[in-house]
N, C-alpha and C. Protein backbone atom coordinates (compact mmCIF):
# COMPACT_ATOMS: atom_id res chain seq x y z
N UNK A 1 0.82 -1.19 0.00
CA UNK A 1 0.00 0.00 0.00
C UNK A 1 0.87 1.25 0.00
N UNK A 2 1.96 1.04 0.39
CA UNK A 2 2.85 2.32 0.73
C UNK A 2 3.27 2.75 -0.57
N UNK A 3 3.34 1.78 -1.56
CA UNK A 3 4.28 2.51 -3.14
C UNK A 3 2.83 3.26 -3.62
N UNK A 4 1.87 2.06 -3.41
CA UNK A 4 0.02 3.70 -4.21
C UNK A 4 0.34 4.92 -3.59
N UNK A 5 0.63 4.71 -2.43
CA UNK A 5 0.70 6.16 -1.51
C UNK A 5 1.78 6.72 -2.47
N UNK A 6 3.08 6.66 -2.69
CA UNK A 6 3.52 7.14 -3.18
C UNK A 6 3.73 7.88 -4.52
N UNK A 7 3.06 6.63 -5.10
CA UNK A 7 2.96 7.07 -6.51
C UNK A 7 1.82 8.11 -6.66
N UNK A 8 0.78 7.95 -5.44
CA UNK A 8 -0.52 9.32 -5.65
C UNK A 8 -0.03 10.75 -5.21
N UNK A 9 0.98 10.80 -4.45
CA UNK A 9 1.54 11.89 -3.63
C UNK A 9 2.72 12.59 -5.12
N UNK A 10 2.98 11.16 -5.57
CA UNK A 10 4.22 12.44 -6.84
C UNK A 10 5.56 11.76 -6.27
N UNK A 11 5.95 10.89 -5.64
CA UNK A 11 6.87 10.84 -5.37
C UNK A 11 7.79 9.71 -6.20
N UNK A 12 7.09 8.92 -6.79
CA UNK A 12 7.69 8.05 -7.10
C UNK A 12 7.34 8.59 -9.04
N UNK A 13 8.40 8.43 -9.71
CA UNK A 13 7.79 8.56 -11.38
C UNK A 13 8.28 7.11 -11.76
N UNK A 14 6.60 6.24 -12.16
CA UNK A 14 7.41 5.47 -12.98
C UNK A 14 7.81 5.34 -14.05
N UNK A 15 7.97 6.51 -15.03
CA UNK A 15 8.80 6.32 -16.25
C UNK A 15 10.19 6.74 -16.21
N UNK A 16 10.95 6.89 -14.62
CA UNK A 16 12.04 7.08 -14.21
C UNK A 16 12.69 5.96 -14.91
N UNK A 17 12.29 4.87 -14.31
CA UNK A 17 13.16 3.51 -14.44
C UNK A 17 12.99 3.06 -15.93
N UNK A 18 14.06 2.37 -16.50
CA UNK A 18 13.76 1.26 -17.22
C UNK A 18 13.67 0.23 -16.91
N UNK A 19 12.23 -0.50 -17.75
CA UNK A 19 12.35 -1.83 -17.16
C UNK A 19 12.97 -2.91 -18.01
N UNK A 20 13.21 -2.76 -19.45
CA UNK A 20 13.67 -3.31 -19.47
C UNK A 20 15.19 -2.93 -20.25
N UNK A 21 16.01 -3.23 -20.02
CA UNK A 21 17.36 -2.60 -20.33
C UNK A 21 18.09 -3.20 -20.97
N UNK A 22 18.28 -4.46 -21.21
CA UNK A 22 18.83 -5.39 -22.01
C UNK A 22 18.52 -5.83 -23.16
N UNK A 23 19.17 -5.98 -24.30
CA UNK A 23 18.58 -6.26 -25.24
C UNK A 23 17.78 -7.72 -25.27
N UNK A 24 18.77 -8.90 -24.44
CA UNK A 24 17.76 -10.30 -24.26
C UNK A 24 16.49 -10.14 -24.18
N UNK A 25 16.60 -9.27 -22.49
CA UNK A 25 15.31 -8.70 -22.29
C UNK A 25 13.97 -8.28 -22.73
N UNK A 26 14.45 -7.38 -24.35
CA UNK A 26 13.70 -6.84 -24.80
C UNK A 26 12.85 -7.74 -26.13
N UNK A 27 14.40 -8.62 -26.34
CA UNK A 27 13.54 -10.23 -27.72
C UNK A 27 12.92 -10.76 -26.79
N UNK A 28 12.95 -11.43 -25.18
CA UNK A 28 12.25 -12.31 -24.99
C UNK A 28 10.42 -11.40 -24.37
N UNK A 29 10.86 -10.37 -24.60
CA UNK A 29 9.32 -9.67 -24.13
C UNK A 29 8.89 -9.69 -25.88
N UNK A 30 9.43 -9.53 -26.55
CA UNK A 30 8.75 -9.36 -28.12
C UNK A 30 8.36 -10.58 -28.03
N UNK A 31 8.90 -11.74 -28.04
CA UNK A 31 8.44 -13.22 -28.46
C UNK A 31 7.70 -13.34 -27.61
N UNK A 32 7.17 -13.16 -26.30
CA UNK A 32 6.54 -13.52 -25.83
C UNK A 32 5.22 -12.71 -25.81
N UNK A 33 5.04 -11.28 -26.27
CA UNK A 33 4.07 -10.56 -26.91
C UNK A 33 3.21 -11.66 -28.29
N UNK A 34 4.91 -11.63 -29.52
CA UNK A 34 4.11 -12.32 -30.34
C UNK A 34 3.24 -13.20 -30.45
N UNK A 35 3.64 -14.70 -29.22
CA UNK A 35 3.09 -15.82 -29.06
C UNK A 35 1.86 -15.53 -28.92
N UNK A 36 1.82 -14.87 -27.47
CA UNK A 36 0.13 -14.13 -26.83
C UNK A 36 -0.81 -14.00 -28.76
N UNK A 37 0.18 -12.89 -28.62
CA UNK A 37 -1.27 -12.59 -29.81
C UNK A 37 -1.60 -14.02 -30.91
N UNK A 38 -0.39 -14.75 -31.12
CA UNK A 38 -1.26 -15.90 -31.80
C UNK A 38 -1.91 -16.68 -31.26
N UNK A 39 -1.92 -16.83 -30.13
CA UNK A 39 -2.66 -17.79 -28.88
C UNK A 39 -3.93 -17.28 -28.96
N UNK A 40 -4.11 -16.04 -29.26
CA UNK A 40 -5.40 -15.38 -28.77
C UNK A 40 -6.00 -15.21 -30.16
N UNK A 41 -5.62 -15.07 -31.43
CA UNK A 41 -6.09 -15.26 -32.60
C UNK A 41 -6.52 -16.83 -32.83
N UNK A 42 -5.58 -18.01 -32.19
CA UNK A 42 -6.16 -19.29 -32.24
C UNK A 42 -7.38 -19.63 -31.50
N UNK A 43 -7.48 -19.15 -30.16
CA UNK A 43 -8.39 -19.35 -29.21
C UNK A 43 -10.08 -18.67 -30.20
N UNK A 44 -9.60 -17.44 -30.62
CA UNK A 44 -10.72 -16.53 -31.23
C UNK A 44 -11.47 -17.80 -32.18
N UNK A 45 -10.26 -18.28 -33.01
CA UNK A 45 -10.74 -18.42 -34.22
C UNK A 45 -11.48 -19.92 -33.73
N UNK A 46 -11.20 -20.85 -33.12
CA UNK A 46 -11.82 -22.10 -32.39
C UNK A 46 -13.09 -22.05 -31.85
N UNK A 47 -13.34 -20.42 -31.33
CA UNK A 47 -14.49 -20.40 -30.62
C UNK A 47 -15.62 -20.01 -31.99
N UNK A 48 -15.33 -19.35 -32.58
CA UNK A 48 -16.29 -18.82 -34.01
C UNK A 48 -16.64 -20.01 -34.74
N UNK A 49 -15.68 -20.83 -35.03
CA UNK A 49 -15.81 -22.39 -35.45
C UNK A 49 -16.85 -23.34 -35.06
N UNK A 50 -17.04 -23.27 -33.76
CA UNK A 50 -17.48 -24.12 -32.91
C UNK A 50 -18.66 -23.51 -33.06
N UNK A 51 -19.21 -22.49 -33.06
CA UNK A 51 -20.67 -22.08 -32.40
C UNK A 51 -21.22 -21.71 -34.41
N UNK A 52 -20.47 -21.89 -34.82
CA UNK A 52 -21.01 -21.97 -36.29
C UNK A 52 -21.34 -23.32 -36.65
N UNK A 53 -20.78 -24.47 -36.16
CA UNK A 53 -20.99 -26.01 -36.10
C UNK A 53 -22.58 -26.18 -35.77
């Protein structure tokens, strides 16, 4: 509860930090963005399938 407090008061900025700083870092957040979205285009497309059956 103490960092809300902070962050409502002004004290904390979070676009101070980077979060992510590394380049590894930054492919394994892309690949793991990309996956999501095909996971969620597969899931979509299974459910439209099904209720059209």
């Amino acid at each position: 509860m103490r960092i809300l407090e902070e962050l409502w008061y002004g004290n904390i900025e979070p676009t101070e930090y980077d979060t992510i700083a590394c380049k590894e870092c930054k492919e394994v957040l892309r690949l793991i963005t990309r996956n999501e979205e095909k996971r969620k285009r597969f899931i979509i497309d299974r459910i439209v399938r099904l209720q059209l059956l």
